[in-house]
Protein backbone atom coordinates (compact mmCIF):
# COMPACT_ATOMS: atom_id res chain seq x y z
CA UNK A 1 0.00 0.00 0.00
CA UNK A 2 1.17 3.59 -0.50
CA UNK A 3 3.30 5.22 2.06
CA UNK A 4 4.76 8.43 1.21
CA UNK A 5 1.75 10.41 2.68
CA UNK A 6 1.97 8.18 5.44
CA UNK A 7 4.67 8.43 7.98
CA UNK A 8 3.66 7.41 11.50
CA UNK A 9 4.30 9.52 14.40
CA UNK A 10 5.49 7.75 17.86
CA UNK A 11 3.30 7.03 20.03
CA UNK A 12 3.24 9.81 22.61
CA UNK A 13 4.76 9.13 26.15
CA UNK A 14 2.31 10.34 27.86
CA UNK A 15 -1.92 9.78 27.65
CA UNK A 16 -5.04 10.61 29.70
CA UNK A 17 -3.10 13.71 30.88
CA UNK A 18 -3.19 17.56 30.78
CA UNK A 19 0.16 17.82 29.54
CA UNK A 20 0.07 14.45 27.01
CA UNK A 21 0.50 17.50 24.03
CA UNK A 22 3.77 17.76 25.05
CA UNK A 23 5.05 13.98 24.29
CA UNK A 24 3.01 14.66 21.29
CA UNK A 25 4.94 17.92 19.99
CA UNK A 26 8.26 16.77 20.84
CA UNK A 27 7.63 13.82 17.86
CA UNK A 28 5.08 15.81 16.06
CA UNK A 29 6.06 16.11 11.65
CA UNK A 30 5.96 19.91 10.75
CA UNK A 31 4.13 18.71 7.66
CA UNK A 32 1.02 16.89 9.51
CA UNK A 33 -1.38 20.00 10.88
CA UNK A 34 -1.89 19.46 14.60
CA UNK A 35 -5.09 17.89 14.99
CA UNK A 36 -7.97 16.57 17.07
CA UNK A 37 -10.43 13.89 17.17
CA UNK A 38 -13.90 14.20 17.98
CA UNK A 39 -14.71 11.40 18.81
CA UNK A 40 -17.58 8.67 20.32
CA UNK A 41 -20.12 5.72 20.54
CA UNK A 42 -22.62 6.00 17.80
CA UNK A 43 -25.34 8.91 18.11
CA UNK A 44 -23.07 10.72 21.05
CA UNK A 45 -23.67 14.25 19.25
CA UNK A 46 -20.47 14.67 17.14
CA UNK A 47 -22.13 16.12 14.30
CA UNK A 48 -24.24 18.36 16.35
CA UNK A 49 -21.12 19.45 18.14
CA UNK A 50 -19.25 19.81 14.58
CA UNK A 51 -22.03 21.78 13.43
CA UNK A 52 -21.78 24.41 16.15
CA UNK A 53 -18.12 24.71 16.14
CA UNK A 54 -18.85 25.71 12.66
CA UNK A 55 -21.31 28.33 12.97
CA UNK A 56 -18.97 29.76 15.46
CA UNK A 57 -17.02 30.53 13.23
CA UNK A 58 -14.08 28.37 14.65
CA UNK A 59 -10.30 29.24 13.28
CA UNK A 60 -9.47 25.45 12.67
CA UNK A 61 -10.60 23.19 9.81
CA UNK A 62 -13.20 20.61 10.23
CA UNK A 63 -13.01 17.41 8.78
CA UNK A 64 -15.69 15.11 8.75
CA UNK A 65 -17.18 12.48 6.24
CA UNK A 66 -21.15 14.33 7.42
CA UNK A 67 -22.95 15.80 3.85
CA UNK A 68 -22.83 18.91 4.96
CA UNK A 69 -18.97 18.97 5.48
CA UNK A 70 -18.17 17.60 1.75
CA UNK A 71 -17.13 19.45 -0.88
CA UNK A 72 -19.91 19.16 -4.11
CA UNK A 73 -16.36 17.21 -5.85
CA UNK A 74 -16.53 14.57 -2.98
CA UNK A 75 -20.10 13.68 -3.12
CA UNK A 76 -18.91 10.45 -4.35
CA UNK A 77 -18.05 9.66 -0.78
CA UNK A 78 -21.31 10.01 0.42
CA UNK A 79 -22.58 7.95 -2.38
CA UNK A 80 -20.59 5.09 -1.38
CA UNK A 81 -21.16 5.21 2.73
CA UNK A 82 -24.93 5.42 1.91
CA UNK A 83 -24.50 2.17 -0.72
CA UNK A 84 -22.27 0.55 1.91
CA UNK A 85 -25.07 0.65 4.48
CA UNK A 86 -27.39 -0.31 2.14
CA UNK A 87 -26.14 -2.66 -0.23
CA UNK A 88 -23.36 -4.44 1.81
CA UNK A 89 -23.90 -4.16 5.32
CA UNK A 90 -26.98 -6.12 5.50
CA UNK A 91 -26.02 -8.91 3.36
CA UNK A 92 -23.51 -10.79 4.68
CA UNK A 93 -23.44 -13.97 2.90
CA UNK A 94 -23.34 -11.84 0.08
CA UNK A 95 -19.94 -9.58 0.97
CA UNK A 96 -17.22 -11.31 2.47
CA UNK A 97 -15.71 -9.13 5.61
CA UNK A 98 -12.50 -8.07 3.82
CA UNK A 99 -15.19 -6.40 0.86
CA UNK A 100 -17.03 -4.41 3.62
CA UNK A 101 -13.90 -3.27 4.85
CA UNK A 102 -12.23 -2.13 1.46
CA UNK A 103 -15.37 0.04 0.57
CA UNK A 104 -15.07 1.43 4.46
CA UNK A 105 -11.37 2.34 3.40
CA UNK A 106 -12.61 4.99 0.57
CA UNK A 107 -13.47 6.97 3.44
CA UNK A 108 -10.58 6.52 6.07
CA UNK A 109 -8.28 7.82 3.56
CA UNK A 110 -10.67 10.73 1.99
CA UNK A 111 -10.11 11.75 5.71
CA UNK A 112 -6.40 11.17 6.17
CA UNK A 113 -6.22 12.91 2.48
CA UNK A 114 -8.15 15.75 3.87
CA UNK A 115 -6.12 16.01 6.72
CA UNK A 116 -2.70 15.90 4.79
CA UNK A 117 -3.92 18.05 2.49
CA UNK A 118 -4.42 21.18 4.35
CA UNK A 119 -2.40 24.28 5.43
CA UNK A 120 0.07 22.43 7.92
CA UNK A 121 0.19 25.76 10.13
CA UNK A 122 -3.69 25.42 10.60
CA UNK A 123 -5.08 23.27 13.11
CA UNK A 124 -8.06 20.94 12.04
CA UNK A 125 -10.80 18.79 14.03
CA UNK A 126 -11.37 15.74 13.19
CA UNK A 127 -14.88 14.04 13.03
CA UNK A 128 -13.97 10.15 14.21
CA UNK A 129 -10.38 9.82 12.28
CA UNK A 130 -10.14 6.14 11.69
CA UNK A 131 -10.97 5.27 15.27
CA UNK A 132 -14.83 3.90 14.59
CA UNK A 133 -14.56 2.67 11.04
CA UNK A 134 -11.96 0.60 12.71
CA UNK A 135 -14.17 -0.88 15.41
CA UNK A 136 -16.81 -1.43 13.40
CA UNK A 137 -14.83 -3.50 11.10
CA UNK A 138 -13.19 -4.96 14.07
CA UNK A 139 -16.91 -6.19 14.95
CA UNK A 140 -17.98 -7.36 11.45
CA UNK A 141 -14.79 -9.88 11.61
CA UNK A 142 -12.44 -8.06 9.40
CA UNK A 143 -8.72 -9.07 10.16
CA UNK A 144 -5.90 -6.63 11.50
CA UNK A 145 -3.62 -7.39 8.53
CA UNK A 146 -3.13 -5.37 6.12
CA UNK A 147 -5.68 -2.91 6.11
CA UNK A 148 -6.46 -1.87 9.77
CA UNK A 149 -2.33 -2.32 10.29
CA UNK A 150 -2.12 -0.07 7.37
CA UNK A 151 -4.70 2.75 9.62
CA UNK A 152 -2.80 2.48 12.71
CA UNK A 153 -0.17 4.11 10.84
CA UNK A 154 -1.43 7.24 9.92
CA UNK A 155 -0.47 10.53 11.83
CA UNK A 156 -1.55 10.81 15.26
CA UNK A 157 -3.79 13.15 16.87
CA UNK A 158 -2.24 15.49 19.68
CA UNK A 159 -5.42 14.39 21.93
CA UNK A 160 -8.41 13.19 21.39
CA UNK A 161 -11.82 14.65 22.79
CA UNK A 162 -14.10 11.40 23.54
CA UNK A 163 -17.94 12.30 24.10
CA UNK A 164 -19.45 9.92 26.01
CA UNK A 165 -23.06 8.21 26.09
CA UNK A 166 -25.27 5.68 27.46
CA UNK A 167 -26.54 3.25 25.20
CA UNK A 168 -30.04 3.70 26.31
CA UNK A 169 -29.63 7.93 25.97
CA UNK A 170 -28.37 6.37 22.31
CA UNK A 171 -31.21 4.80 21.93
CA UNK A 172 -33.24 7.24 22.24
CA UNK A 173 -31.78 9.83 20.24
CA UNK A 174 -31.95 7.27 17.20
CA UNK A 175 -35.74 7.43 17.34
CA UNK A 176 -35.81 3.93 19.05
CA UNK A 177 -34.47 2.64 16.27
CA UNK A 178 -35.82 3.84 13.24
CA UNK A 179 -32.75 5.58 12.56
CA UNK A 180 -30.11 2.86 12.81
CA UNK A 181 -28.49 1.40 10.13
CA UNK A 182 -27.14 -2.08 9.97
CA UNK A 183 -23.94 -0.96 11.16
CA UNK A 184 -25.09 0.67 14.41
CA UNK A 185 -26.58 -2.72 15.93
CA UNK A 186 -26.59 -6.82 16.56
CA UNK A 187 -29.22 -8.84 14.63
CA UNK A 188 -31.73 -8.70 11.53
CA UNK A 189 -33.81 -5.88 12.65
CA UNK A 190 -33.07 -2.66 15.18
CA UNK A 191 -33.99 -3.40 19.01
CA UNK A 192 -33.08 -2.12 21.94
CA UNK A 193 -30.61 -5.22 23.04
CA UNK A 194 -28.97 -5.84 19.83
CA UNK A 195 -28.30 -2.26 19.98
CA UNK A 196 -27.04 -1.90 23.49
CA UNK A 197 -24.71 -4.77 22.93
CA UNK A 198 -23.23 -3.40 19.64
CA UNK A 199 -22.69 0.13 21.70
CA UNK A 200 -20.87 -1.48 24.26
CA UNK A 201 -18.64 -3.40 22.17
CA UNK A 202 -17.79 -0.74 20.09
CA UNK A 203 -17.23 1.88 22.81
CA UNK A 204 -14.98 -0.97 24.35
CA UNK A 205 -13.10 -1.57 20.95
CA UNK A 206 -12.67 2.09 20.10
CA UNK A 207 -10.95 2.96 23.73
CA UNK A 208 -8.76 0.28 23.16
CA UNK A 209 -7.68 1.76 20.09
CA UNK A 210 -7.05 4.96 21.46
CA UNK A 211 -5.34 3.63 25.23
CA UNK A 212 -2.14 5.01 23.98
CA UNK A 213 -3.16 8.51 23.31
CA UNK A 214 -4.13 11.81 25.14
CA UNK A 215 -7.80 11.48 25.80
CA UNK A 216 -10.12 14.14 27.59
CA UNK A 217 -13.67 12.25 27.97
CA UNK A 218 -16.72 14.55 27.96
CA UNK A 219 -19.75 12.79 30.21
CA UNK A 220 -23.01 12.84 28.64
CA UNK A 221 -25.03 16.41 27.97
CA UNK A 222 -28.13 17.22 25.75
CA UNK A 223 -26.55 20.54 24.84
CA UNK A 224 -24.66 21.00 21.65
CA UNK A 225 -23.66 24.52 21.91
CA UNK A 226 -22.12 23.64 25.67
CA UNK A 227 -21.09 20.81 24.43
CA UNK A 228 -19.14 22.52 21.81
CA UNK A 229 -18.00 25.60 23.83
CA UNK A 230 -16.22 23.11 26.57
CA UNK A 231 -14.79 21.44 23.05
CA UNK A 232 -13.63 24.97 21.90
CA UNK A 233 -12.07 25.64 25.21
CA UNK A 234 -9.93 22.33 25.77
CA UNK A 235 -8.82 22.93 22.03
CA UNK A 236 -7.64 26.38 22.44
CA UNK A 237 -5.88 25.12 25.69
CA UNK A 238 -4.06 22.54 24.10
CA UNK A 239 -3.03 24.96 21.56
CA UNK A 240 -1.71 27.73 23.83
């Protein structure tokens, strides 16, 4: 696979600190913008939070894979998450794990190439990084080698900002259910324990991923805008 956008950055010394920026700018590549991860379970208000930071006016670039965040020459992406959830993620015997996981990979690397491909001097938020698309093929049975190897590799954020919620507060904000797609739950058909379970096991797989990083978590609120302004504020922090 191609490397030369790719370099990896150490692992930081230090995480679930304050100061875990500083391990993280003593490695950091002066051609990778310093960036953060928004990041969460499934329905935990990262595109509501996005959307304010946005409105705000924010100084940083936001990256995320949401409609409303693509440029009109990368609608293809949204094409092919909506076809992935359609067409592929409900037929398994159909798509073999590996298939499901190289259609995910169009848009892990639209957002690594959005990332790279920014002023380096401007800071950017990131909506997710690879974090979830990685769980969530972690769940449907998709291997670590090559691809999700290939992920860990790319640049590493200088913390990431984890917003927390329960599954059943998840629940509810999907519409019981009738918003899910077959990549947000266990079983056939949407229901409240199929659901919880997939929410736990992805919230469990996704922290693992990031153990090794800088991680503020943000408990549960119903408030974007607060939400958003406590985002705004750690950001700004970490910045100096």
């Amino acid at each position: 696979m191609p490397s030369s956008r790719n370099n990896p950055a150490p692992h930081p010394r230090s995480s679930n600190s304050p100061n875990g920026g500083e391990a993280e700018d003593e490695y950091r590549d002066d051609s990778v913008p310093r960036f953060f991860v928004l990041l969460g379970p499934d329905y935990a208000g990262k595109s509501s939070v996005l959307t304010e930071l946005r409105r705000s006016a924010t100084p940083w670039r936001l990256v995320s894979l949401d409609d409303t965040f693509l440029a009109p020459e990368h609608a293809l992406i949204a094409r092919l998450r909506r076809d992935v959830v359609k067409d592929v993620a409900p037929h398994e015997t159909r798509w073999s794990p590996d298939f499901l996981a190289a259609m995910v990979h169009t848009a892990v690397v639209h957002l690594r190439d959005q990332l790279l491909n920014g002023d380096p001097r401007t800071p950017a938020v990131v909506d997710s990084y690879y974090y979830k698309f990685l769980a969530k093929c972690r769940l449907a049975g998709v291997p670590d080698d090559p691809l999700l190897t290939w992920w860990r590799s790319f640049p590493r954020p200088g913390r990431v900002i984890y917003l927390d919620v329960t599954p059943e507060s998840a629940w509810s904000r999907s519409r019981e259910g009738a918003d899910l797609n077959p990549l947000e739950h266990y079983g056939p058909r949407p229901g409240p324990y199929g659901f919880k379970r997939y929410q736990t096991d992805l919230d469990r797989l996704v922290r693992e991923e990031i153990r090794g990083l800088p991680v503020t978590v943000l408990a549960e609120q119903n408030d974007a805008a607060r939400t958003a302004a406590t985002v705004r504020e750690l950001i700004t922090d970490e910045l100096g």
